[in-house]
Structure formats: structure tokens, C-alpha cells
N, C-alpha and C. Protein backbone atom coordinates (compact mmCIF):
# COMPACT_ATOMS: atom_id res chain seq x y z
N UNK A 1 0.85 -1.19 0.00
CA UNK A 1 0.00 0.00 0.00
C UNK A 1 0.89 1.25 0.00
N UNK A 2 0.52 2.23 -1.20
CA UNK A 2 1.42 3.57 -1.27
C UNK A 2 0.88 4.55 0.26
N UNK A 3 2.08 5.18 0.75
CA UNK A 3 1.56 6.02 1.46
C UNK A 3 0.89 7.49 0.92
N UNK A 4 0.02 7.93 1.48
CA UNK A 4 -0.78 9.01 1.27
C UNK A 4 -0.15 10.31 1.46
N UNK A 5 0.08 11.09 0.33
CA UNK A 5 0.68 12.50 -0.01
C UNK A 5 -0.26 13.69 1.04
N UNK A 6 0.01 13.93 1.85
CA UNK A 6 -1.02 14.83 2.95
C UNK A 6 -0.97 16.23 2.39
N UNK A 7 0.03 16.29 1.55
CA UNK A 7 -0.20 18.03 1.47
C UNK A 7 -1.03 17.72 0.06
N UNK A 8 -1.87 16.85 -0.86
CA UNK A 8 -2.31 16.07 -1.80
C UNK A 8 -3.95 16.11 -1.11
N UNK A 9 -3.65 15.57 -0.25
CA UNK A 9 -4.91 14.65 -0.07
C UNK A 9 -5.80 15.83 1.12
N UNK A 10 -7.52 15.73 -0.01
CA UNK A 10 -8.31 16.33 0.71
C UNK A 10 -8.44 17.32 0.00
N UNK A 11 -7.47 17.80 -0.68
CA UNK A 11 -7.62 19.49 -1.26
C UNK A 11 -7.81 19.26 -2.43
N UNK A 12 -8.13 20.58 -2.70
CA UNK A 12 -9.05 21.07 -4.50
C UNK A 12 -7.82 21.53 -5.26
N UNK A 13 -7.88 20.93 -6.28
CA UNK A 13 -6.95 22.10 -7.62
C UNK A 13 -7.90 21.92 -8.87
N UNK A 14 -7.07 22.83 -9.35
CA UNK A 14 -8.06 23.80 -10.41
C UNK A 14 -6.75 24.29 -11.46
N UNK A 15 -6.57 23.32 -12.97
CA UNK A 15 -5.25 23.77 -13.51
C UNK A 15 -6.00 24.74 -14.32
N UNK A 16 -5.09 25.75 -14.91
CA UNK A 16 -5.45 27.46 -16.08
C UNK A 16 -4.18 27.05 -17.02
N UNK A 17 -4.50 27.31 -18.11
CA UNK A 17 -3.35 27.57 -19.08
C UNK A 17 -2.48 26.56 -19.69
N UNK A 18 -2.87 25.27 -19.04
CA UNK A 18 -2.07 23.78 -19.29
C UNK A 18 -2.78 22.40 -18.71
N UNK A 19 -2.92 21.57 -19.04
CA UNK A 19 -3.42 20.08 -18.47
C UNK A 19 -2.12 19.57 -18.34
N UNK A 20 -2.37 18.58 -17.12
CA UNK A 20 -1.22 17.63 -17.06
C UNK A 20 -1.29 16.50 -16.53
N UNK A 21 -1.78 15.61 -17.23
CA UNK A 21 -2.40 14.17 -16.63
C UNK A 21 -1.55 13.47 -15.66
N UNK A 22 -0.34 13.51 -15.21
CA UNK A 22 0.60 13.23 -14.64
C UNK A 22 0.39 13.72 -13.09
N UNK A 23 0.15 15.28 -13.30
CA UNK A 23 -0.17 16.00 -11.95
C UNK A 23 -1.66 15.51 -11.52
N UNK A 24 -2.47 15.28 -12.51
CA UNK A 24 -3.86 14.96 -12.14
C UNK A 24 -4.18 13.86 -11.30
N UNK A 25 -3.18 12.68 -11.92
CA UNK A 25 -3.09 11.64 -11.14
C UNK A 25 -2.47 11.57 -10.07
N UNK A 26 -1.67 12.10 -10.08
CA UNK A 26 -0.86 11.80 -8.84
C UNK A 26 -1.82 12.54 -7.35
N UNK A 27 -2.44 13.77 -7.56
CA UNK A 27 -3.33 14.23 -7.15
C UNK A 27 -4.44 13.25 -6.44
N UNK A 28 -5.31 12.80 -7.75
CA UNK A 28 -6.58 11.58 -7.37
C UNK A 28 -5.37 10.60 -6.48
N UNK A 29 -4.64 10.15 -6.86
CA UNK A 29 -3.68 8.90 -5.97
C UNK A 29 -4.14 9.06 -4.75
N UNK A 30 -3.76 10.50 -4.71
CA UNK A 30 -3.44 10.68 -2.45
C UNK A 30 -4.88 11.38 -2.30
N UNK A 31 -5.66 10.97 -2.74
CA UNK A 31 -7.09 11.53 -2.62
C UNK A 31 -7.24 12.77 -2.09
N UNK A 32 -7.24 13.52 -3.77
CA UNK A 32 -7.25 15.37 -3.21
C UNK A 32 -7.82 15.33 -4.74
N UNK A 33 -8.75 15.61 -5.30
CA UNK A 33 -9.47 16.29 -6.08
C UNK A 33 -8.92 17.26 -7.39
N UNK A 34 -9.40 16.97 -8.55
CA UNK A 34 -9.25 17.87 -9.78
C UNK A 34 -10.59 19.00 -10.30
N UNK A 35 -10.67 19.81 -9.97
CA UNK A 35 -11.85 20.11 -10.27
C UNK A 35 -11.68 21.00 -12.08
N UNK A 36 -12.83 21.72 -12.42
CA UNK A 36 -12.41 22.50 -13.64
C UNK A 36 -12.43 24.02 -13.12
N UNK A 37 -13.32 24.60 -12.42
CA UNK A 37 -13.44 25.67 -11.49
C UNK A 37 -12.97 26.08 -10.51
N UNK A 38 -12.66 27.35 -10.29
CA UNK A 38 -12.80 27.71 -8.86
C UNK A 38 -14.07 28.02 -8.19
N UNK A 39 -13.76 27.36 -7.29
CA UNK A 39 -15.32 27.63 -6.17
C UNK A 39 -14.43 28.18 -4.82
N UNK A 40 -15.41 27.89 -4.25
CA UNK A 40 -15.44 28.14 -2.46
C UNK A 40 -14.59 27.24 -1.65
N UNK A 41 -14.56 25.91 -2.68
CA UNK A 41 -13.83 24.33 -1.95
C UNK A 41 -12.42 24.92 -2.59
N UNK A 42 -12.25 25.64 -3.60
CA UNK A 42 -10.48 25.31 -4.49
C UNK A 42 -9.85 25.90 -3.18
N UNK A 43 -8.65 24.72 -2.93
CA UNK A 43 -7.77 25.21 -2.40
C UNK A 43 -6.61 26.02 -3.16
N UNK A 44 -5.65 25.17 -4.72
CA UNK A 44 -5.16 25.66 -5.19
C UNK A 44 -5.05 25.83 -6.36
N UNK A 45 -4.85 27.26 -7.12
CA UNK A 45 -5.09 27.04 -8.94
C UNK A 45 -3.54 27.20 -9.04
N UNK A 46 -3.31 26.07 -9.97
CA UNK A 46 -2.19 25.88 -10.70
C UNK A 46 -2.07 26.37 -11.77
N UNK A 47 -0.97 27.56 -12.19
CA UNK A 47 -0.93 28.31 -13.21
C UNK A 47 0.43 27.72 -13.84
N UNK A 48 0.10 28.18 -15.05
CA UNK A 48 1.71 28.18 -16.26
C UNK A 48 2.04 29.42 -16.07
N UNK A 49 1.37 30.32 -16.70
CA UNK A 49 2.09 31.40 -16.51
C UNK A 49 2.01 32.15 -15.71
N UNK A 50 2.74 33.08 -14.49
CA UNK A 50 2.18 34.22 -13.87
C UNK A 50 2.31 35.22 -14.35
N UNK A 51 2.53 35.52 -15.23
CA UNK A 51 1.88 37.07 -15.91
C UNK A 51 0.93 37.26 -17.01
N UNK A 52 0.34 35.84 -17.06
CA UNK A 52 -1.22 35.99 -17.69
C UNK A 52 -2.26 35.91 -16.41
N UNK A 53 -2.95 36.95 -16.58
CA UNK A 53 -3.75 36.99 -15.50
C UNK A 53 -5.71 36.53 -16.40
N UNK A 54 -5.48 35.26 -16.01
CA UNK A 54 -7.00 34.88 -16.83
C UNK A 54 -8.28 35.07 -15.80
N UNK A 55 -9.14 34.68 -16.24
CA UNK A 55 -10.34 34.79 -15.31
C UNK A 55 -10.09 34.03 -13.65
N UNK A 56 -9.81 32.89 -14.47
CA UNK A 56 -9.69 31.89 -13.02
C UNK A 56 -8.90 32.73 -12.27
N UNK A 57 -7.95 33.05 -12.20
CA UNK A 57 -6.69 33.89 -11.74
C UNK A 57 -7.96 34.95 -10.85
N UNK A 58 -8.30 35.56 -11.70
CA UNK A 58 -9.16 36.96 -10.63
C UNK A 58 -10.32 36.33 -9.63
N UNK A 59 -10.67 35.29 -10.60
CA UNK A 59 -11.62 34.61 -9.40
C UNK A 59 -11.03 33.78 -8.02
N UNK A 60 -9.73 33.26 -7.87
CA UNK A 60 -9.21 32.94 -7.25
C UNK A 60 -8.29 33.54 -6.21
N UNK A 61 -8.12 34.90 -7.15
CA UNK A 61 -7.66 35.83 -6.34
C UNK A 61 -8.92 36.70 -5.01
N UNK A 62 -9.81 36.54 -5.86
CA UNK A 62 -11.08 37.08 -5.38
C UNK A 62 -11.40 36.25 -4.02
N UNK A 63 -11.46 34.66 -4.02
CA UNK A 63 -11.35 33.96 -2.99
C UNK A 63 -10.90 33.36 -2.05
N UNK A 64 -9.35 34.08 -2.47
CA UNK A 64 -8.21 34.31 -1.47
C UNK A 64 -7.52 32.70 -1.79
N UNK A 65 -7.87 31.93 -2.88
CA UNK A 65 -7.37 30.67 -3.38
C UNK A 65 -5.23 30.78 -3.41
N UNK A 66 -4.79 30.16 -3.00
CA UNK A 66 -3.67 29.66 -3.12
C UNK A 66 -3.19 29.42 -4.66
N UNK A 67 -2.57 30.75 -5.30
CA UNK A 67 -1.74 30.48 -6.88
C UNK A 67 -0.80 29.91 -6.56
N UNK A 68 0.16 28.80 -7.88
CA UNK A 68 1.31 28.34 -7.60
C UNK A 68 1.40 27.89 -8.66
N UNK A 69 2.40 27.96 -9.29
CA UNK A 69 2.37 27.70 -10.67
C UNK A 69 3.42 25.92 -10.91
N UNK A 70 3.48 25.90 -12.36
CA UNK A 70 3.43 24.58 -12.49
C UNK A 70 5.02 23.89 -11.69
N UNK A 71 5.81 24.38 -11.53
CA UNK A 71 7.37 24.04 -11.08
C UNK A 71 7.00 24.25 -9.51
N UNK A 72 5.90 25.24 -8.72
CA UNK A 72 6.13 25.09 -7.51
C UNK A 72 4.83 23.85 -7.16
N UNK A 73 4.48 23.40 -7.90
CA UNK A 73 3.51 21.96 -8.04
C UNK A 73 4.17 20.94 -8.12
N UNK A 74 5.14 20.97 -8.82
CA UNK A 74 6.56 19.60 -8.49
C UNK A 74 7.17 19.82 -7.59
N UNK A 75 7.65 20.87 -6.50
CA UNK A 75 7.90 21.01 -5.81
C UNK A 75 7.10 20.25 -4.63
């Protein structure tokens, strides 16, 4: 049995600007959620770029959501 990724598991992401089936899974693995939106539940939107500021971006900013873009997600 794999152990469970805690900073993974439980929480919302929400990718802008790129898919990455790799991150998606590894995500569902440690049971933490892919959503397509930000809501009220996103914990974090994963961006490519930070100096495109897209919708999700203002809406997430708006809900005080956790940005982090794709290298501090491998991190």
C-alpha cells in the first residue's frame, strides 16, 4: 500500500493555461481532487504562466485561493 501525499490529499486544484495528466493523477492517488473551477472548496489554482492573468486567476484571487504555478507543483 502507497503512502498518502497529505499536502495532496483532501484538497481542490483547479489547472489554467495547461493540463497535465501526470499531476492529475498523482493528485486523485493521495485523494485530493481535480476540479475544472474555482469555487469556495479550491484550495489551489495551478498556473503556467504568472503574468497571464485569466479569469480563473481573478476569481481565485477574489477567494483568497492559493496560486502556484506549475514548477512550484513539483515542488
Amino acid at each position: 500500500m502507497s503512502k498518502i501525499n497529505k499536502k495532496l490529499e483532501n484538497k481542490h486544484f483547479v489547472f489554467t493555461g495547461f493540463r497535465n495528466k501526470d499531476f492529475e493523477k498523482e493528485i486523485k492517488d493521495n485523494n485530493g481532487y481535480v476540479d475544472s473551477t474555482v469555487t469556495k472548496t479550491t484550495n489551489y489554482l495551478v498556473i503556467k504562466d504568472k503574468t497571464k492573468i485569466t479569469e480563473k486567476v481573478k476569481k481565485a484571487e477574489e477567494k483568497g485561493v492559493i496560486i502556484i504555478t506549475e514548477e512550484e507543483f513539483k515542488d
